[in-house]
Structure formats: structure tokens, C-alpha cells
Protein backbone atom coordinates (compact mmCIF):
# COMPACT_ATOMS: atom_id res chain seq x y z
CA UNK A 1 -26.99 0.82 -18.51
CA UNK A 2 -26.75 -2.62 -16.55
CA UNK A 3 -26.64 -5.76 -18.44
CA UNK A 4 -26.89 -9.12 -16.31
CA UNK A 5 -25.66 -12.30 -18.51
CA UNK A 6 -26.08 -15.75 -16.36
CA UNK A 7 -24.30 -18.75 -17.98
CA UNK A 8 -24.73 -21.89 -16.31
CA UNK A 9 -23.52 -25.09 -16.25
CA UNK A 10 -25.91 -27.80 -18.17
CA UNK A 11 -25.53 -31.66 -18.29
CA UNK A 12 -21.70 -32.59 -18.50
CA UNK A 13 -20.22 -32.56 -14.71
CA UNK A 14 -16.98 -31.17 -14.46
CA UNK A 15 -16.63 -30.75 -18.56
CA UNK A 16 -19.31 -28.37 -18.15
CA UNK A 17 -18.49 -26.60 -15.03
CA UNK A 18 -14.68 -25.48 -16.66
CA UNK A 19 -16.76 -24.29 -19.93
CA UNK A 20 -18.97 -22.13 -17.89
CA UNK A 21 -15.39 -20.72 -16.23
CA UNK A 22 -14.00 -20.24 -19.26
CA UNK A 23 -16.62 -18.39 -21.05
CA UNK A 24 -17.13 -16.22 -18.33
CA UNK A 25 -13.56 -15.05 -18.47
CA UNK A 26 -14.02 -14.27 -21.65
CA UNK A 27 -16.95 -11.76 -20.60
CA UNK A 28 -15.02 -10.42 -18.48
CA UNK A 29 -11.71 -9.96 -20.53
CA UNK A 30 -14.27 -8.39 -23.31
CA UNK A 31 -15.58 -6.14 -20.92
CA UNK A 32 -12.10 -4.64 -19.44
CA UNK A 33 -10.75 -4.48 -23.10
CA UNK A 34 -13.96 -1.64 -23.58
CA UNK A 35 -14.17 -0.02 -20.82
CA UNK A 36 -16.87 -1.96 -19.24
CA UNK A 37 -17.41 -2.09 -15.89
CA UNK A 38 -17.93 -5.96 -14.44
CA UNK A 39 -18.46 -7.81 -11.83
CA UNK A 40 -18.96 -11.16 -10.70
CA UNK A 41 -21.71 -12.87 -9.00
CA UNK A 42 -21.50 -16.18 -8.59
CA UNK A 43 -24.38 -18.43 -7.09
CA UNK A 44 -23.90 -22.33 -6.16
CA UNK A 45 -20.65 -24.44 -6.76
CA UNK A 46 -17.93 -23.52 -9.34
């Protein structure tokens, strides 16, 4: 099973930028805690 799950940055500048960050560490902390396998692929400016 692959599951792709884009989260991007809307209206907001930085505000929204360190959301985005934070949310997707969450992801990833949710995946590890199950077993899931994850990886990162990030596309423009973080």
C-alpha cells in the first residue's frame, strides 16, 4: 500500500510555512509509532 499526503502552505507567510512543518512531523512521528514506513519529499521552499 502507498499513501501520498501533500500539505502545503496557504496564505499566511512564515505563520504558515512552520504549520505545514509542524504537521508534517506529526505524520511522520504517527507513522514511526505504527510501523509505517515514511519518507519525505519535499518540493519548493520550506
Amino acid at each position: 500500500m502507498k499513501l501520498t499526503l501533500e500539505i502545503r502552505a496557504a496564505e499566511g507567510g512564515e505563520d504558515a510555512k512552520l504549520l505545514v512543518h509542524d504537521q508534517a512531523a506529526i505524520y511522520q512521528r504517527y507513522a514511526a509509532r505504527n510501523g509505517i514506513k515514511a519518507s519525505v519529499e519535499t518540493r519548493g521552499h520550506l
